[in-house]
N, C-alpha and C. Protein backbone atom coordinates (compact mmCIF):
# COMPACT_ATOMS: atom_id res chain seq x y z
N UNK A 1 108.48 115.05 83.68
CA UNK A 1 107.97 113.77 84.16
C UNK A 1 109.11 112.90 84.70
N UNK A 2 110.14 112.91 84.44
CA UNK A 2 111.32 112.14 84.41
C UNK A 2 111.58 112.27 86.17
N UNK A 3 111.58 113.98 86.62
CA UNK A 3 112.07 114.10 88.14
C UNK A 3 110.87 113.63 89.13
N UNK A 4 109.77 113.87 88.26
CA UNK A 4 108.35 112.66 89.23
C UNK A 4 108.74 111.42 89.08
N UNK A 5 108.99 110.86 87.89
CA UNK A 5 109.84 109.16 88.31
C UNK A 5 110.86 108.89 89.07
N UNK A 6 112.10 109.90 89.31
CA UNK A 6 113.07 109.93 90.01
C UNK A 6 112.75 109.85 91.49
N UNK A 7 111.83 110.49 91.47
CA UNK A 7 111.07 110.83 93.11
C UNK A 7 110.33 109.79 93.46
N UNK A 8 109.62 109.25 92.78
CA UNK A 8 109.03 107.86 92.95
C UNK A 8 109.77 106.55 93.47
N UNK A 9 110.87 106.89 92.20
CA UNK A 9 111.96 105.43 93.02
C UNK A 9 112.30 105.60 94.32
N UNK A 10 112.99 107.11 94.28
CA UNK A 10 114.30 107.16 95.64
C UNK A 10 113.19 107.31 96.48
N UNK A 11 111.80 107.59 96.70
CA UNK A 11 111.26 107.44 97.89
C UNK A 11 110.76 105.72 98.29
N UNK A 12 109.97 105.34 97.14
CA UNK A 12 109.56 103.69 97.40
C UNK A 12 110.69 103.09 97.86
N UNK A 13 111.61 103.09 97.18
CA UNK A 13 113.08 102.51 97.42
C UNK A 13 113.54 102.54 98.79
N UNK A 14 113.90 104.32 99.52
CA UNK A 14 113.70 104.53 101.14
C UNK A 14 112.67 104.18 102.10
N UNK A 15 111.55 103.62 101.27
CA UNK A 15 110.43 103.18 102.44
C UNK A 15 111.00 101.68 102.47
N UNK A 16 111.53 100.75 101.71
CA UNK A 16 111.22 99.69 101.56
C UNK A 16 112.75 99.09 102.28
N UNK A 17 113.90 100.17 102.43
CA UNK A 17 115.05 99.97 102.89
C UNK A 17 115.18 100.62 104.17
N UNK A 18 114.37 101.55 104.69
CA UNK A 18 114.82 101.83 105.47
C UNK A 18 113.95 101.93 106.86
N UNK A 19 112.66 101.99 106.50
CA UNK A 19 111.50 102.10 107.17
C UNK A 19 110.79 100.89 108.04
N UNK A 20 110.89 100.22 108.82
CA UNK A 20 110.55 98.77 109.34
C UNK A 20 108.14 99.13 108.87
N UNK A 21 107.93 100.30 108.88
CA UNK A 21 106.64 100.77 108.82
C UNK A 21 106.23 100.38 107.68
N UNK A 22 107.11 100.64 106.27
CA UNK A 22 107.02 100.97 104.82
C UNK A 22 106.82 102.30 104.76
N UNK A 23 106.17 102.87 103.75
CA UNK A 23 105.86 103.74 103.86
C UNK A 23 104.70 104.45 102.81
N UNK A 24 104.00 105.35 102.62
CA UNK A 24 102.72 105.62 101.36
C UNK A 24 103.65 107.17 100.86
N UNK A 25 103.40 106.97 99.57
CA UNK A 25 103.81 108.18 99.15
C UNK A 25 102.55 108.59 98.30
N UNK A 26 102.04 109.91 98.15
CA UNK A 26 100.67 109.97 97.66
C UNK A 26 101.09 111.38 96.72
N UNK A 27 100.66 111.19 94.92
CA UNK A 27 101.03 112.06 94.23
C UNK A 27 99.39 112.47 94.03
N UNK A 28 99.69 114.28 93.99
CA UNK A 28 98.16 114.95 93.90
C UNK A 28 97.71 115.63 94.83
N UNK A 29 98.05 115.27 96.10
CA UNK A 29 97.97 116.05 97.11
C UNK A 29 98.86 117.09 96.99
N UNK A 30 98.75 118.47 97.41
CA UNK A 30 99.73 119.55 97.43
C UNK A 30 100.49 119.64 98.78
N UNK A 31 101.47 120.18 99.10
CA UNK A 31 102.23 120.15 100.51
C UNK A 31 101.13 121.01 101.79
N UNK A 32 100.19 121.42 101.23
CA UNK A 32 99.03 122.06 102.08
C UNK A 32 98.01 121.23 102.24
N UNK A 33 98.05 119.99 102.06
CA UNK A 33 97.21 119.09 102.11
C UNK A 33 95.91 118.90 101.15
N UNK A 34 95.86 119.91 100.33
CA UNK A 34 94.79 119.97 99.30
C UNK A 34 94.69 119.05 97.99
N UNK A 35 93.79 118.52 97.96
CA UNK A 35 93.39 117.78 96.21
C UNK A 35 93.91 118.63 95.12
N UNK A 36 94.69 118.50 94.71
CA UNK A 36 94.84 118.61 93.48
C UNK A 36 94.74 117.89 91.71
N UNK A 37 95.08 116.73 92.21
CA UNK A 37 95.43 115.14 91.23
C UNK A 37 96.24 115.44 90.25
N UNK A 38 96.54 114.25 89.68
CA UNK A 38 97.37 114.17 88.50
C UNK A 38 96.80 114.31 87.38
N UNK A 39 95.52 114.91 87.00
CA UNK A 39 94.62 114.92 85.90
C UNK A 39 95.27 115.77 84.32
N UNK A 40 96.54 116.38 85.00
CA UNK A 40 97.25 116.84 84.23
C UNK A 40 98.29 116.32 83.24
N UNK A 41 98.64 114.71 83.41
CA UNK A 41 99.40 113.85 83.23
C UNK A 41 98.56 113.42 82.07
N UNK A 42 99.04 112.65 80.81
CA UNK A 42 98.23 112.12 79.67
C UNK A 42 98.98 110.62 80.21
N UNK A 43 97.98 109.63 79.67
CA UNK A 43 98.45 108.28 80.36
C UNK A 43 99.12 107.32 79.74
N UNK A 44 100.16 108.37 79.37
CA UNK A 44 101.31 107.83 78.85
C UNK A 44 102.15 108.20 80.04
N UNK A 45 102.21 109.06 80.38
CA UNK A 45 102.85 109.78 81.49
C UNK A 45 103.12 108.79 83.14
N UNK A 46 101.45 108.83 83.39
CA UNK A 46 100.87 107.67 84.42
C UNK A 46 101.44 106.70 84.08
N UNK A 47 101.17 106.00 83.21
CA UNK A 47 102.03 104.63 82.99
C UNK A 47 103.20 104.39 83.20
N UNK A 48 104.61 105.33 83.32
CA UNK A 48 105.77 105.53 83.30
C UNK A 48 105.84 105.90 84.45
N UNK A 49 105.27 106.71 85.70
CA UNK A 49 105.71 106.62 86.92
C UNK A 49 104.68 105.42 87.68
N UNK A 50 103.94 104.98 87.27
CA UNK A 50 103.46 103.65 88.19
C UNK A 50 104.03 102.70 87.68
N UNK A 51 104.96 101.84 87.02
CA UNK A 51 105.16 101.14 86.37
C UNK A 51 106.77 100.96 87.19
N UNK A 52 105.75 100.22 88.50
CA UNK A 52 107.21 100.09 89.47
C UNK A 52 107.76 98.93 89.11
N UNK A 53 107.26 97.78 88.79
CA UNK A 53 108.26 96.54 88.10
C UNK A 53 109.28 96.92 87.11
N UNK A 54 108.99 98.14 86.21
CA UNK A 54 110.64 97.96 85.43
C UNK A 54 111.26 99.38 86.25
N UNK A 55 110.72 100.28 86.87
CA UNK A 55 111.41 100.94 87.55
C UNK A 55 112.12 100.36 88.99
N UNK A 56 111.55 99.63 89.82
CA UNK A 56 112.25 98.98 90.89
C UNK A 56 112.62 97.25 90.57
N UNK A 57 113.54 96.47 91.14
CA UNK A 57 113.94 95.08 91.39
C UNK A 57 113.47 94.90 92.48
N UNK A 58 113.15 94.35 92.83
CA UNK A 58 112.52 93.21 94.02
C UNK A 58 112.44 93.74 95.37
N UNK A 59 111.23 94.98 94.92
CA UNK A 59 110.65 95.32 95.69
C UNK A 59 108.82 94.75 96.29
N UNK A 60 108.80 95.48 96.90
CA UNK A 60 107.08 95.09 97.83
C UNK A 60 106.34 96.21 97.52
N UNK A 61 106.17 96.92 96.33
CA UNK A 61 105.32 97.94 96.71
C UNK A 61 104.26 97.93 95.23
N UNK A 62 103.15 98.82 95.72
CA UNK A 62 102.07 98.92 94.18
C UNK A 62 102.00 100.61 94.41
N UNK A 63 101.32 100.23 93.03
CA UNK A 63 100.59 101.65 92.71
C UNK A 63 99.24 101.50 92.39
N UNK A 64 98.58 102.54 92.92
CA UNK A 64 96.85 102.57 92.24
C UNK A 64 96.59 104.24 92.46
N UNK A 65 95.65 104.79 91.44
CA UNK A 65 94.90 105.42 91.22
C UNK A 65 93.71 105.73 91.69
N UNK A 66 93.07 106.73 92.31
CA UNK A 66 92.30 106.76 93.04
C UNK A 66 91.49 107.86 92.21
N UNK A 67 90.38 108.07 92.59
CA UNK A 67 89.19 109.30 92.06
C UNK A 67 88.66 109.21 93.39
N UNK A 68 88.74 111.11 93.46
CA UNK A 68 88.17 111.54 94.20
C UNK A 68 87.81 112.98 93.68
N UNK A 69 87.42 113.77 94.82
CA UNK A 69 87.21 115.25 94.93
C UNK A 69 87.98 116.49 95.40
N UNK A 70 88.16 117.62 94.92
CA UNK A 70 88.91 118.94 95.81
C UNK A 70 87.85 119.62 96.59
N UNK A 71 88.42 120.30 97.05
CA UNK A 71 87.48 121.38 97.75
C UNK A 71 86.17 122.13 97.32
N UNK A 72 86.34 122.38 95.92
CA UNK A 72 85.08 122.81 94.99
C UNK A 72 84.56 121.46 94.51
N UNK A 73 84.26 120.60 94.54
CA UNK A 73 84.01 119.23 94.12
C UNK A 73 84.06 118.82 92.85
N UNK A 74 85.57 119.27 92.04
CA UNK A 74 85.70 119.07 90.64
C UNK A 74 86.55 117.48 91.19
N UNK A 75 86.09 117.02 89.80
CA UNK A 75 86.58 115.38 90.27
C UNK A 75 88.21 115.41 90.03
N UNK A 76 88.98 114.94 90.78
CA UNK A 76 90.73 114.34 90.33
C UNK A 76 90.63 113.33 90.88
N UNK A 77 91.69 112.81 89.81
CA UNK A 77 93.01 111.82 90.43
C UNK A 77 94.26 111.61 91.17
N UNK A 78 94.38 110.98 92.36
CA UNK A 78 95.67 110.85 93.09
C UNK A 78 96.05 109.72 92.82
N UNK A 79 97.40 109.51 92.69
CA UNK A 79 98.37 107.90 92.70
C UNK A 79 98.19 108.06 94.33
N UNK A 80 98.30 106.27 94.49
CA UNK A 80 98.99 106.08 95.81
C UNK A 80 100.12 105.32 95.66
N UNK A 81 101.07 105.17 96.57
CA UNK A 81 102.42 103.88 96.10
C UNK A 81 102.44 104.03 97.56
N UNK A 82 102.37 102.22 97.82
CA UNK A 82 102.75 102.04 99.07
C UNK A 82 104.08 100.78 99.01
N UNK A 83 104.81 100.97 99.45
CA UNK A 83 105.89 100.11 100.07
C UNK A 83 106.32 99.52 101.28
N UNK A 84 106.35 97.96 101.04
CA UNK A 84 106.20 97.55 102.76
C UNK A 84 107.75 97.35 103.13
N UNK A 85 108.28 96.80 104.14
CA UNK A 85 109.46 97.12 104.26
C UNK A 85 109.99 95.63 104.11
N UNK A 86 111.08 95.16 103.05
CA UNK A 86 111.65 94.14 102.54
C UNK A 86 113.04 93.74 103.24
C-alpha cells in the first residue's frame, strides 16, 4: 500500500506543478482500460491513500470514490484524484 501512496503523491504533486491542464489520476482501472476497482483494499487502506491533506501541503486536488461496473457487471470501486494546476 505504501508504493500506491507514493504514486499518488508524485503524480498529484506533477499534475499540480507541472501541468497548466491539472491532471486525473484514476486507481482501478487496469492499463487495458478495464474495471477492475479497489474492492481489494480494507478501508483502512483507502483512507491512507485518499487522505491528500496530510499527504500533500497546499495543494488543489480531491479524492472520491466512485461505484461502478466491469465487464461482467460485478459491482467495483475506482478512486478518482484530480489536481488542478497551482
Amino acid at each position: 500500500i505504501n508504493s500506491v501512496k507514493d504514486l499518488v503523491i508524485k503524480t498529484v504533486s506533477a499534475f499540480a506543478n507541472n501541468s497548466v491542464e491539472g491532471g486525473l489520476l484514476i486507481l482501478g482501472i487496469s492499463s487495458r482500460g478495464e474495471v477492475v476497482g479497489i474492492d481489494h483494499l480494507n478501508e483502512g487502506q483507502r483512507n491512507l491513500i485518499m487522505d491528500l491533506n496530510t499527504l500533500l501541503r497546499g495543494h488543489a486536488a480531491v479524492a472520491r470514490c466512485y461505484d461502478c461496473q466491469d465487464a461482467k457487471g460485478n459491482d467495483r470501486t475506482i478512486c478518482l484524484f484530480y489536481s488542478s494546476y497551482v
